[in-house]
C-alpha atoms as a PDB file:
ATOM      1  CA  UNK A   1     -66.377  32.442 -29.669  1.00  0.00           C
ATOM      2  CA  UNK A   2     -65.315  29.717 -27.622  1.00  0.00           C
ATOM      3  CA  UNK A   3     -67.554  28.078 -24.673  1.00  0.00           C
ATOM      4  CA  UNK A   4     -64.866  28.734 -22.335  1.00  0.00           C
ATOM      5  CA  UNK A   5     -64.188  32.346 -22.742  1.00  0.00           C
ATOM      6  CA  UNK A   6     -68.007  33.481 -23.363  1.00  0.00           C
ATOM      7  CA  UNK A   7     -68.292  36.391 -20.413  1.00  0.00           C
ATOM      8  CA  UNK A   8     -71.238  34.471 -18.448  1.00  0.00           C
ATOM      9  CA  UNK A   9     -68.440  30.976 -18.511  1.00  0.00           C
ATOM     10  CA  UNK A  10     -65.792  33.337 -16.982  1.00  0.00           C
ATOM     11  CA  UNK A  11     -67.654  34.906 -14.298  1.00  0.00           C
ATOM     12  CA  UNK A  12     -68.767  31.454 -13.227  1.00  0.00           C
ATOM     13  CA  UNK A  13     -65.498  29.808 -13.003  1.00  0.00           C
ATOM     14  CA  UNK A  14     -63.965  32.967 -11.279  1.00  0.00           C
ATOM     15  CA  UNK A  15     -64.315  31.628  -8.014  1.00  0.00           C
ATOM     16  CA  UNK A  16     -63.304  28.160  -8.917  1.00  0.00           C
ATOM     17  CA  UNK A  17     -60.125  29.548 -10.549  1.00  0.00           C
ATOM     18  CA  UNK A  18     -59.313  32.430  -8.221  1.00  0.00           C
ATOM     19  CA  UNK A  19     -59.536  29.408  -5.248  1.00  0.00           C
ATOM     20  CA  UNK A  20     -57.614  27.035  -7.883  1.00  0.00           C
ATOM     21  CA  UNK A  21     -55.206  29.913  -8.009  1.00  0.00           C
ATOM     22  CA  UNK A  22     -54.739  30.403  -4.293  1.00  0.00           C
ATOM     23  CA  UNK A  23     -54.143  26.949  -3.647  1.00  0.00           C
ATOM     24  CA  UNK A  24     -51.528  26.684  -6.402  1.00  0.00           C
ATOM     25  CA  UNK A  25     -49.618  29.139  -4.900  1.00  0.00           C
ATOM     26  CA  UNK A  26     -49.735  27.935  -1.546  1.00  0.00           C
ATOM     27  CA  UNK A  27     -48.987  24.330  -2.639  1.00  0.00           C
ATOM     28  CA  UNK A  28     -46.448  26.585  -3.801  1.00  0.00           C
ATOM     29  CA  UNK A  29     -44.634  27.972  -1.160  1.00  0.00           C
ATOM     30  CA  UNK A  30     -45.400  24.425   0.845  1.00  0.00           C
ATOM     31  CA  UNK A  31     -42.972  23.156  -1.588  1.00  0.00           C
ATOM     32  CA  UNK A  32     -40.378  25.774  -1.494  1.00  0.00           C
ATOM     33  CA  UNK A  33     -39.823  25.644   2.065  1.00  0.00           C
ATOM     34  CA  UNK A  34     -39.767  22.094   1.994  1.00  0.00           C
ATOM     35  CA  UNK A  35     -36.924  22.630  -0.885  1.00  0.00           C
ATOM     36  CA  UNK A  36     -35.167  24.810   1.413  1.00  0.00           C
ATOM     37  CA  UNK A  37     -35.227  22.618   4.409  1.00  0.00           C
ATOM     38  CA  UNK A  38     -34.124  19.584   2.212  1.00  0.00           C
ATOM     39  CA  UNK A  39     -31.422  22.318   0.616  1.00  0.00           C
ATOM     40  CA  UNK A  40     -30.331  22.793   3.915  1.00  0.00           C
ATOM     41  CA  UNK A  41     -29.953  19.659   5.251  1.00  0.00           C
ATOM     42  CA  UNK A  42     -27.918  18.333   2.594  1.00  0.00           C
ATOM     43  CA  UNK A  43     -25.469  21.446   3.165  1.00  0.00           C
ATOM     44  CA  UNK A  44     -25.349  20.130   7.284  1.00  0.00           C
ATOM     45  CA  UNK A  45     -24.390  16.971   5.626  1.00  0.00           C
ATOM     46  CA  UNK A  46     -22.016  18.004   2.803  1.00  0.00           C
ATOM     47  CA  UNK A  47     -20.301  19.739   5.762  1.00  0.00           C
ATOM     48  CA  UNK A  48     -20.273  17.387   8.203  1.00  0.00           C
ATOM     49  CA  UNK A  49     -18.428  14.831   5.075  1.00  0.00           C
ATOM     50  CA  UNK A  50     -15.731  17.648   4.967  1.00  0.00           C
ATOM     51  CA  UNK A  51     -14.967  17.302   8.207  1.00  0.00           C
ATOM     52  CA  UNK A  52     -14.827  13.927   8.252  1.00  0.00           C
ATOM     53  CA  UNK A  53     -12.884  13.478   4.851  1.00  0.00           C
ATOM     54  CA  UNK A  54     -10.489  16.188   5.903  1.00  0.00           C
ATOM     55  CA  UNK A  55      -9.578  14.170   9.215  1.00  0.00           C
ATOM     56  CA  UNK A  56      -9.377  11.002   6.883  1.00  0.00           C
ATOM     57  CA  UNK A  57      -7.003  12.864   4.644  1.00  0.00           C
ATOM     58  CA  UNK A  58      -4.855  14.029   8.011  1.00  0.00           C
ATOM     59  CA  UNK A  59      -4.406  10.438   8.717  1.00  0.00           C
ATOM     60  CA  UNK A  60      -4.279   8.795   4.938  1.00  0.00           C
ATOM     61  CA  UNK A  61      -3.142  11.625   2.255  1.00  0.00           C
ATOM     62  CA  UNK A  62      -0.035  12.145   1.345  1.00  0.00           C
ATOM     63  CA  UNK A  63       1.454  14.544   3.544  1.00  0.00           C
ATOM     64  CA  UNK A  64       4.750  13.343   5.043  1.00  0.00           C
ATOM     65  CA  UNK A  65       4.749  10.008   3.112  1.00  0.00           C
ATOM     66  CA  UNK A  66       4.292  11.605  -0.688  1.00  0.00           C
ATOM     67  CA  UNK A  67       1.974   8.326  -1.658  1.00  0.00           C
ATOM     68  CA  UNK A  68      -1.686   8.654  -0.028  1.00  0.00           C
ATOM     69  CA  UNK A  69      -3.244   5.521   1.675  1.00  0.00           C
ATOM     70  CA  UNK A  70      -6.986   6.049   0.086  1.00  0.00           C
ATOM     71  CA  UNK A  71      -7.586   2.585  -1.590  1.00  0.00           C
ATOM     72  CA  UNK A  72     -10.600   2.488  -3.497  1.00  0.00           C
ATOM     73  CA  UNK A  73     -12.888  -0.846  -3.380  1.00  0.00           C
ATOM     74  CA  UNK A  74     -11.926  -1.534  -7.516  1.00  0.00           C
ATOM     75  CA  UNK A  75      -8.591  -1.496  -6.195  1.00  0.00           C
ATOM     76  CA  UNK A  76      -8.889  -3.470  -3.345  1.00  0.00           C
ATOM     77  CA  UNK A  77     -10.637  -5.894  -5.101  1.00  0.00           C
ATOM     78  CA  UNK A  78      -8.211  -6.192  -7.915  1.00  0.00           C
ATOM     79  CA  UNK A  79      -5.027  -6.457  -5.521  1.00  0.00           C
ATOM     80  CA  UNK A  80      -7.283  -9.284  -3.588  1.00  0.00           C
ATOM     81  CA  UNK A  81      -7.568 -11.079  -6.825  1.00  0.00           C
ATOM     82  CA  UNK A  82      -3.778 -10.950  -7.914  1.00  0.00           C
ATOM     83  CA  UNK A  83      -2.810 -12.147  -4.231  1.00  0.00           C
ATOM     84  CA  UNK A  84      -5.189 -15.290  -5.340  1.00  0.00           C
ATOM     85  CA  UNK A  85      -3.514 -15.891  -8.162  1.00  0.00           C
ATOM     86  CA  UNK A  86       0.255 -15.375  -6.984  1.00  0.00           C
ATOM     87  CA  UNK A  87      -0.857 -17.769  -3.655  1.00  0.00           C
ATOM     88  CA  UNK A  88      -3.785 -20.098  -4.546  1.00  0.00           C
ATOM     89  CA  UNK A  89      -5.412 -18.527  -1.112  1.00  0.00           C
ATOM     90  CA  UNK A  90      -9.264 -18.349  -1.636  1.00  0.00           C
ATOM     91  CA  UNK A  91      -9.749 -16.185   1.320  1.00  0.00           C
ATOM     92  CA  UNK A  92      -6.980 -13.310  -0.270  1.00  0.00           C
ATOM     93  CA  UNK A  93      -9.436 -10.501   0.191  1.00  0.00           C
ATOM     94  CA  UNK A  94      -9.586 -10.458   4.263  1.00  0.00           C
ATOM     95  CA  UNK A  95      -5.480 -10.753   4.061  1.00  0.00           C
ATOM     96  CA  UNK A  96      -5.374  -8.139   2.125  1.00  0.00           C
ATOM     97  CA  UNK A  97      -7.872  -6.097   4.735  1.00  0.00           C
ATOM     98  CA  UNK A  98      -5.360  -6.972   7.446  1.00  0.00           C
ATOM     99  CA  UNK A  99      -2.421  -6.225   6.134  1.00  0.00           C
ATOM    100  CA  UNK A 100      -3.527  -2.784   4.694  1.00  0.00           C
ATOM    101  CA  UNK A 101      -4.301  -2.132   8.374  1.00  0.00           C
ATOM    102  CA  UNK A 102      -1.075  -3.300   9.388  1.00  0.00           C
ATOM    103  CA  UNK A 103       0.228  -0.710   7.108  1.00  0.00           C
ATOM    104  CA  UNK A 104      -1.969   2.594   8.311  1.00  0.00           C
ATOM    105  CA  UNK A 105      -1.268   1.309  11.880  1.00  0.00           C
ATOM    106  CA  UNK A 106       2.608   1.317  11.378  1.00  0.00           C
ATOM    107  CA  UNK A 107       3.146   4.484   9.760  1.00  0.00           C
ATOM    108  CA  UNK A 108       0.453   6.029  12.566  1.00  0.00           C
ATOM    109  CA  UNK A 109       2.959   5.016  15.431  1.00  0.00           C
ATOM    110  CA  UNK A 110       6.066   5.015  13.386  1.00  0.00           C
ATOM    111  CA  UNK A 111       8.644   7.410  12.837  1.00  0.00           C
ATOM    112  CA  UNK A 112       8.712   8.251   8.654  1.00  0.00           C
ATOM    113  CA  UNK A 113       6.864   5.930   6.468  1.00  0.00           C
ATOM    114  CA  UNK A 114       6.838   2.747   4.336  1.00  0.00           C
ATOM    115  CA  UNK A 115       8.223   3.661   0.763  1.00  0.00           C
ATOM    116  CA  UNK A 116       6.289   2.750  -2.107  1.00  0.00           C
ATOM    117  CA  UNK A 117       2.339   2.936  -3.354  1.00  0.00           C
ATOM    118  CA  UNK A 118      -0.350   1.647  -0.868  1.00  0.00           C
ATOM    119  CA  UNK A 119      -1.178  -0.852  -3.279  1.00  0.00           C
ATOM    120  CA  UNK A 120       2.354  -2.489  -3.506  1.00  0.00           C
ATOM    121  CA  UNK A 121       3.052  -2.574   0.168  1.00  0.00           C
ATOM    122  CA  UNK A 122      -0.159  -4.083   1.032  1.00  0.00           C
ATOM    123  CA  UNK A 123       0.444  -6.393  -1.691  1.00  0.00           C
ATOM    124  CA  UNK A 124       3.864  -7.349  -0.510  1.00  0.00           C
ATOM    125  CA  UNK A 125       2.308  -7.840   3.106  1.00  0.00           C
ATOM    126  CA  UNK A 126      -0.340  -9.870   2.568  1.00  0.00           C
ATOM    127  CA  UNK A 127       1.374 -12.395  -0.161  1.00  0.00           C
ATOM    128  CA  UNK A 128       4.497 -13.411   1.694  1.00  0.00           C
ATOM    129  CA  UNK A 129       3.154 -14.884   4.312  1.00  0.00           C
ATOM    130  CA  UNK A 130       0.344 -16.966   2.361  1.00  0.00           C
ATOM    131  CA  UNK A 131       3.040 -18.178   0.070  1.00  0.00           C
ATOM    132  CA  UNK A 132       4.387 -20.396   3.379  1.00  0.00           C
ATOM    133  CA  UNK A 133       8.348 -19.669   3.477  1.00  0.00           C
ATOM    134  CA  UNK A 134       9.937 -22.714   4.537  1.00  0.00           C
ATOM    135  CA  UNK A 135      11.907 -21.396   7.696  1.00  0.00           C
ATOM    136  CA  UNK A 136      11.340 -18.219   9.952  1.00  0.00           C
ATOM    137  CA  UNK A 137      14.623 -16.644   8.789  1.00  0.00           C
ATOM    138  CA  UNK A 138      14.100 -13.246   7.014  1.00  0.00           C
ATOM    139  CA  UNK A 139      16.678 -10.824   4.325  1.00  0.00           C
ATOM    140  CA  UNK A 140      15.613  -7.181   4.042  1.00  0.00           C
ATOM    141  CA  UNK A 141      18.050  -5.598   1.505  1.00  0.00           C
ATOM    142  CA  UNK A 142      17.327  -1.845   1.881  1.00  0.00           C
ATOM    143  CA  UNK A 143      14.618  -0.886   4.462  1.00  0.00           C
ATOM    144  CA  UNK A 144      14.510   3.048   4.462  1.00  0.00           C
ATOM    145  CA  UNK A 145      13.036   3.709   7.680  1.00  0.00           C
ATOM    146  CA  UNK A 146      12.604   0.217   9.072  1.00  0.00           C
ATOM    147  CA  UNK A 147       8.558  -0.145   9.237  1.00  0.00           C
ATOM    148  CA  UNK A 148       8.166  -2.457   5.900  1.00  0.00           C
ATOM    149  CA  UNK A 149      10.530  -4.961   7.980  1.00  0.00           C
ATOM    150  CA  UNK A 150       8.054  -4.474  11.460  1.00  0.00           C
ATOM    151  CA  UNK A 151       4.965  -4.690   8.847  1.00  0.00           C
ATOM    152  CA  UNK A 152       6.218  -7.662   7.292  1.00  0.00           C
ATOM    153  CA  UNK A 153       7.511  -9.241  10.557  1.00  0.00           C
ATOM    154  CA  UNK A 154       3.782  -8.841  12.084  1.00  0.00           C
ATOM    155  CA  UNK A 155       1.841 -10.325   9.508  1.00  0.00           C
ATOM    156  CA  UNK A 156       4.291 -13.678   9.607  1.00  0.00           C
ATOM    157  CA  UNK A 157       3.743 -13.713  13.368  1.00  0.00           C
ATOM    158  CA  UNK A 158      -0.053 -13.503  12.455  1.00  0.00           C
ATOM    159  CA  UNK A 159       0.944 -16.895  10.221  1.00  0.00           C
ATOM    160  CA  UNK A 160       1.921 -18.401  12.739  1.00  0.00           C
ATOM    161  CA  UNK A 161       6.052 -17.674  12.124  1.00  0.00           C
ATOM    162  CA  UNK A 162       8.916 -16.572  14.379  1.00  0.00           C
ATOM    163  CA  UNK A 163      10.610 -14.147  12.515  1.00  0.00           C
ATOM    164  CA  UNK A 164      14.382 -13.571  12.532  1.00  0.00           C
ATOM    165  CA  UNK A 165      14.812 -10.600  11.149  1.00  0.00           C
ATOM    166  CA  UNK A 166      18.460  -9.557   8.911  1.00  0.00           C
ATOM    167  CA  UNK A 167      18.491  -6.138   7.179  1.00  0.00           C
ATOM    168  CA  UNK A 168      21.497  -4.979   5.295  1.00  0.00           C
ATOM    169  CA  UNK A 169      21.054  -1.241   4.404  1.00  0.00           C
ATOM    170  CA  UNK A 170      23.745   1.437   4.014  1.00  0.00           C
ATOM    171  CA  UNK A 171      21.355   3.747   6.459  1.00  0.00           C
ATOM    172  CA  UNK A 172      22.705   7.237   4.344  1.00  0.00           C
ATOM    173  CA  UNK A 173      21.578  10.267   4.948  1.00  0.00           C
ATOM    174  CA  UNK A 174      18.842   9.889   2.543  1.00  0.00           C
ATOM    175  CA  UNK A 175      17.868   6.912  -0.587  1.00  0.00           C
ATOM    176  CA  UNK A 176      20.584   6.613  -2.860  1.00  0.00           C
ATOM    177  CA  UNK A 177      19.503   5.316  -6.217  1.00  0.00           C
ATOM    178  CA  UNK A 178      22.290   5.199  -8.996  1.00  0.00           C
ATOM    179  CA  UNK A 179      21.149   7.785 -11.827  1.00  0.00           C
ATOM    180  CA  UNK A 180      18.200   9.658  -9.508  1.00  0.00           C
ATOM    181  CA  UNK A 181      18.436  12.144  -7.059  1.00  0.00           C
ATOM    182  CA  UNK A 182      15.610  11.717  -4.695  1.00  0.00           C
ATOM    183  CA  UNK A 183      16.519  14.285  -2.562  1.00  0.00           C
ATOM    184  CA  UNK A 184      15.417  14.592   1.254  1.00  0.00           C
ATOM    185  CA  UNK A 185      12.598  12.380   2.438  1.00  0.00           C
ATOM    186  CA  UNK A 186       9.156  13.766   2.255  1.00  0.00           C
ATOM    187  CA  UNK A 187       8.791  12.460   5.657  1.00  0.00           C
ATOM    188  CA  UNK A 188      11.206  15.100   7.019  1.00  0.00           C
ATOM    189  CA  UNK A 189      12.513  11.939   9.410  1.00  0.00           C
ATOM    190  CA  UNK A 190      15.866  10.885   8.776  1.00  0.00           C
ATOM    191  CA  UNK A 191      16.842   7.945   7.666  1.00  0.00           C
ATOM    192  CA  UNK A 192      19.066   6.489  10.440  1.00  0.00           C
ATOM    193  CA  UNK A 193      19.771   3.570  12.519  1.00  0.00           C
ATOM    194  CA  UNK A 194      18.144   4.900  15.684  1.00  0.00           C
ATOM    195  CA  UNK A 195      14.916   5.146  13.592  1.00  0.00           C
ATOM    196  CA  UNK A 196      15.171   1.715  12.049  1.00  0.00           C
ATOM    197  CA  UNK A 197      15.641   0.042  15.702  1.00  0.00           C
ATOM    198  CA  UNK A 198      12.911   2.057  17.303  1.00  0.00           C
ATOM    199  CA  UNK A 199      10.306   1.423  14.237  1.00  0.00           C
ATOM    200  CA  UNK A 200      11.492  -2.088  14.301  1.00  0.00           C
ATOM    201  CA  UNK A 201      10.661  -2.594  18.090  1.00  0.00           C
ATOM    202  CA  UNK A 202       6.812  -2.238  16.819  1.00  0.00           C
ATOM    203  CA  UNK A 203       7.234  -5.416  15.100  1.00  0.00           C
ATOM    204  CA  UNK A 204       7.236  -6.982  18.687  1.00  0.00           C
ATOM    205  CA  UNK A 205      10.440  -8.851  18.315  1.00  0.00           C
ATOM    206  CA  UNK A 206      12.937  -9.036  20.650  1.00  0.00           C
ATOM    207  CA  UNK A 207      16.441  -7.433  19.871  1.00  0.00           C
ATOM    208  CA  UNK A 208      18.141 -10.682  19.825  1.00  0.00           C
ATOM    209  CA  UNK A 209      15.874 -11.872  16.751  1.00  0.00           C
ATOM    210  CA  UNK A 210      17.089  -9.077  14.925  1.00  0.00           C
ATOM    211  CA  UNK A 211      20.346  -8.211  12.951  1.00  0.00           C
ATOM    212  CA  UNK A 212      20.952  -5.102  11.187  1.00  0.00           C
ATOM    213  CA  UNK A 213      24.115  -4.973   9.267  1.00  0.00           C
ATOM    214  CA  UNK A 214      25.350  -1.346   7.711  1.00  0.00           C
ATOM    215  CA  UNK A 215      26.186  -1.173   4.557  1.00  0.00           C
ATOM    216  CA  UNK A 216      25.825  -2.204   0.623  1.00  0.00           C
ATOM    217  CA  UNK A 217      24.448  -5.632  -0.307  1.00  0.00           C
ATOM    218  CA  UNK A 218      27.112  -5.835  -2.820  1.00  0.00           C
ATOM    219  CA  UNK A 219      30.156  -5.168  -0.360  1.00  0.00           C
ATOM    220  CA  UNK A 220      32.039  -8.814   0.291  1.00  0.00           C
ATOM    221  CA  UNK A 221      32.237  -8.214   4.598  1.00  0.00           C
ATOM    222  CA  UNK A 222      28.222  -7.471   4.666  1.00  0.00           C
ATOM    223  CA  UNK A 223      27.726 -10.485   2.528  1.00  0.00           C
ATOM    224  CA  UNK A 224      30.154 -12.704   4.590  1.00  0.00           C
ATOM    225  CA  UNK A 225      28.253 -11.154   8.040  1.00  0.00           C
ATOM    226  CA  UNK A 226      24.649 -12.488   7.172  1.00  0.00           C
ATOM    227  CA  UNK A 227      25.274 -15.667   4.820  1.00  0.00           C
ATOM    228  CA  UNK A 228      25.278 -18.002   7.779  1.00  0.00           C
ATOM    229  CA  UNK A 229      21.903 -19.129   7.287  1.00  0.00           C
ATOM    230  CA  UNK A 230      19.550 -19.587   4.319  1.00  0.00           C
ATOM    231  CA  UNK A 231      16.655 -16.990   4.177  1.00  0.00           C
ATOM    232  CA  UNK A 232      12.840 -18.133   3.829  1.00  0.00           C
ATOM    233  CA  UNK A 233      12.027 -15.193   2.996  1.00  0.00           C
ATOM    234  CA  UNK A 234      14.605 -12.614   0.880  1.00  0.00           C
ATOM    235  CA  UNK A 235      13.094  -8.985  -0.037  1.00  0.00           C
ATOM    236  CA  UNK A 236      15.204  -7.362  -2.607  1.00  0.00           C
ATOM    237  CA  UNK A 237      14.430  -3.516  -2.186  1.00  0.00           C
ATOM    238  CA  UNK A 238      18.103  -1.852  -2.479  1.00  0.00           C
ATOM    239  CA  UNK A 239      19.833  -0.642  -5.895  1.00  0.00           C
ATOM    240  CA  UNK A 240      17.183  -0.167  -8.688  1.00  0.00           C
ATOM    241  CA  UNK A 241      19.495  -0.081 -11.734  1.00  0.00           C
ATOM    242  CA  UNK A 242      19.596  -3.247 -13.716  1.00  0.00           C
ATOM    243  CA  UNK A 243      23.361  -3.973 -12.354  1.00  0.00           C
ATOM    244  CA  UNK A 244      22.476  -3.757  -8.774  1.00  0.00           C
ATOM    245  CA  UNK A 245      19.164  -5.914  -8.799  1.00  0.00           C
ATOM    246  CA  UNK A 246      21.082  -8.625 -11.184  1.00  0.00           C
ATOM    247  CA  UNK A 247      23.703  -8.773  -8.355  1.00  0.00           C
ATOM    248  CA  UNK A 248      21.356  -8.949  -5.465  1.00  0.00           C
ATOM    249  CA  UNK A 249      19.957 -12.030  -7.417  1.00  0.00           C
ATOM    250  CA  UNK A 250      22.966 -13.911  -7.717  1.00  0.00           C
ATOM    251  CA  UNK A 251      23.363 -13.547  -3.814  1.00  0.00           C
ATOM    252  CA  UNK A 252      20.110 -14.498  -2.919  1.00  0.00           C
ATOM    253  CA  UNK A 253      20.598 -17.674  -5.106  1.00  0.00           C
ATOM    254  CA  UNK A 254      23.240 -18.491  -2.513  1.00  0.00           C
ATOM    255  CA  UNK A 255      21.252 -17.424   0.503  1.00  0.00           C
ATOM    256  CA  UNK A 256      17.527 -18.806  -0.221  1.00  0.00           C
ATOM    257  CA  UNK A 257      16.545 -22.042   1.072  1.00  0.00           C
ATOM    258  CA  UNK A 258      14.442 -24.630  -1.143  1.00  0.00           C
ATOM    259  CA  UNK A 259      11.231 -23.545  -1.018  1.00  0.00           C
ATOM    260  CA  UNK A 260      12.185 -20.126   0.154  1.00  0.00           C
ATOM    261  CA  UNK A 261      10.967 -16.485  -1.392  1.00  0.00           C
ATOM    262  CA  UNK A 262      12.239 -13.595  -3.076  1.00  0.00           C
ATOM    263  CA  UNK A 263      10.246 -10.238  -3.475  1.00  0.00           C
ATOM    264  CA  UNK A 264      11.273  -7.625  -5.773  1.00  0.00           C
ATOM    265  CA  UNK A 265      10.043  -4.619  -4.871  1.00  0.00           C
ATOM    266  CA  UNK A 266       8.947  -2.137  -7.979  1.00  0.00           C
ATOM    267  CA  UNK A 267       8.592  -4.732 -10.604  1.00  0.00           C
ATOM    268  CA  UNK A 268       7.155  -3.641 -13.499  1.00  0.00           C
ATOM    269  CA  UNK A 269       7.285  -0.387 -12.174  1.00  0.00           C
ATOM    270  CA  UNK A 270       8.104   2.207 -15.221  1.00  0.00           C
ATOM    271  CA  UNK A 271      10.299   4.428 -12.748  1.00  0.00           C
ATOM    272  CA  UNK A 272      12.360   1.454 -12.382  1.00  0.00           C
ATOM    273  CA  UNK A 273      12.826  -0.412 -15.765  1.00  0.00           C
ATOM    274  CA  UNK A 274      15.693  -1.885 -14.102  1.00  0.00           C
ATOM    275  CA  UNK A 275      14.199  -4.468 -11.924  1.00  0.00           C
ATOM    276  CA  UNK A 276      11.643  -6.168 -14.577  1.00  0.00           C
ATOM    277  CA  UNK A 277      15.150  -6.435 -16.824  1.00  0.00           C
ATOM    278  CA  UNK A 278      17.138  -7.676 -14.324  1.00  0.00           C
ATOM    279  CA  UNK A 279      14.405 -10.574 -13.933  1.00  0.00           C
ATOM    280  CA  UNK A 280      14.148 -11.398 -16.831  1.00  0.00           C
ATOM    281  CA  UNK A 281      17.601 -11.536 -17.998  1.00  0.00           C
ATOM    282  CA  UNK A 282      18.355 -13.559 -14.736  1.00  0.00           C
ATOM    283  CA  UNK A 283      15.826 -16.244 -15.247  1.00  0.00           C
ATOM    284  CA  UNK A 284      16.848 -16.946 -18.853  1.00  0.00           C
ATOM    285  CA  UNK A 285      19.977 -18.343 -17.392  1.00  0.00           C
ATOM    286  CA  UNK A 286      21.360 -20.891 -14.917  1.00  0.00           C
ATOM    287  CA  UNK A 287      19.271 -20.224 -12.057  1.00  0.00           C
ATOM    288  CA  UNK A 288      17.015 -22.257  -8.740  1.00  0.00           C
ATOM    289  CA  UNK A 289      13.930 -19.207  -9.476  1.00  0.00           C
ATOM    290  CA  UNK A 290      10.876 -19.707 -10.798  1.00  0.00           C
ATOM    291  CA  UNK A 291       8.524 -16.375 -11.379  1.00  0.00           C
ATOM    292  CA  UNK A 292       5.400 -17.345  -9.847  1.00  0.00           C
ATOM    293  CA  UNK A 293       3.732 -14.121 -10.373  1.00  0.00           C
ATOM    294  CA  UNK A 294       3.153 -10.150  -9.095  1.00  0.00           C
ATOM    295  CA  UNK A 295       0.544  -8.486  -6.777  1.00  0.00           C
ATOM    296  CA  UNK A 296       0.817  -4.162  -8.248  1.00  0.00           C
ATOM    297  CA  UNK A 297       4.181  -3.931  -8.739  1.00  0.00           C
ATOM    298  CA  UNK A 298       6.053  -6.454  -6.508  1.00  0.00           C
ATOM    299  CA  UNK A 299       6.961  -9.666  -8.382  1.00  0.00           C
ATOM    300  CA  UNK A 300       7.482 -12.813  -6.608  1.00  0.00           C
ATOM    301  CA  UNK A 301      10.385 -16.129  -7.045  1.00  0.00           C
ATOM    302  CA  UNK A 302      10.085 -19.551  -6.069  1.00  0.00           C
ATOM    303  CA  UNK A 303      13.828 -21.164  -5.131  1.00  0.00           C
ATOM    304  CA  UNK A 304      14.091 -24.638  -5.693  1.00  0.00           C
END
């Protein structure tokens, strides 16, 4: 028989285990109620997160603009580090901060929304202006609702620029792309010239630095209207097929001036295939571009 459970070794460690016992099980309950108050405070907070995340997602998701304007950090960081490399600017993180505010701000005041990913829009924003266009003169070919040409407009102000703003759109009903049908704009605001002139009046320019001319950038009056000047900046966001982008880069080599720059909106973009092979085709040939590089999916020229 064992030392410990010989009858007289039991009934002198009853007391020490029955009071071993009782302390056990208060230590016990000590802890569950502390479990339960830590339980419950972390439900207070889980809630108090929904709250907050679902008013984030009422101003940032993707309700009314079908691309949500969430970033998260990796992205951030990568976008800041492709903006570096497209512009040499060491400080591309804190433009890229700005101008994604520049975005939420817009499309908070604006009537519909800026088309594309957050990621290529703040891209867009941020790089033109540190890639120092020559002149103040700016070429919009398609703008939707008008807010990409404010956004743009107020972060070359920010550089230091006085923006003259040209936009030649066909303002339809709603986007016309040649072999998609995008339907109505998940916006539910339609696409008009009304809209573009009152989102473009949050840009801060006055009406007499800005020209909007109706109609396709291929059509021979719209291209005679706005080629008196050459363009420091030209974005090319109209016609996505191959055929349309090719012949909005044979304009622009007319319109650019030396030094000047070209974005093309949804390169490398697999929706569009078009753009990337319009590039490329075009710079094989005869031509004043030189690629210089992409932030997401807008790609970026250099005219000579």
């Amino acid at each position: 028989m064992s030392l410990l459970t010989s009858p007289p070794v039991k009934r002198a460690l009853r007391p020490v285990l029955t009071a071993l016992d009782r302390r056990i099980k208060r230590l016990a309950r000590l802890e569950n109620t502390e479990l339960r108050r830590q339980l419950e405070e972390t439900r207070r907070q889980l809630d108090s997160v929904a709250v907050k995340s679902y008013a984030v997602e009422l101003l940032l998701g993707r309700a009314g603009r079908g691309s949500h304007r969430t970033p998260t950090r990796t992205q951030v960081g990568k976008l800041a580090g492709e903006v570096r490399e497209v512009t040499g600017v060491d400080t591309a993180e804190r433009h890229v901060h700005l101008a994604y505010r520049t975005l939420v701000v817009l499309e908070a005041l604006g009537s519909g929304r800026v088309a594309g990913g957050t990621m290529n829009v703040v891209g867009k924003l941020s790089a033109v202006p540190l890639l120092k266009p020559p002149n103040d003169d700016v070429l919009e070919i398609g703008t939707l609702h008008g807010l990409f040409a404010a956004g743009l407009v107020r972060q070359l102000v920010s550089a230091g620029y006085a923006p003259r703003l040209t936009i030649v759109d066909p303002l339809a009903e709603v986007q016309l792309q040649p072999g998609h049908v995008l339907g109505a704009d998940p916006s539910g605001t339609p696409i008009s010239e009304k809209v573009v002139r009152a989102n473009l009046g949050l840009s801060g320019l006055p009406e007499e630095r800005i020209r909007l001319r109706r109609g396709f950038s291929n059509d021979p009056g719209v291209r005679a209207a706005v080629s008196d000047r050459e363009y420091g900046v030209v974005v090319i966001d109209g016609d996505h097929s191959e055929e349309g982008v090719r012949e909005d880069l044979e304009w622009a080599e007319t319109l650019v001036a030396s030094g000047g720059v070209v974005v093309l909106d949804d390169y490398t973009d697999r929706n569009w295939p078009g753009v990337e092979a319009a590039v490329e085709k075009h710079l094989e040939g005869d031509t004043r571009f030189t690629f210089i590089g992409r932030t997401s999916t807008s790609g970026f020229l250099r005219a000579r």
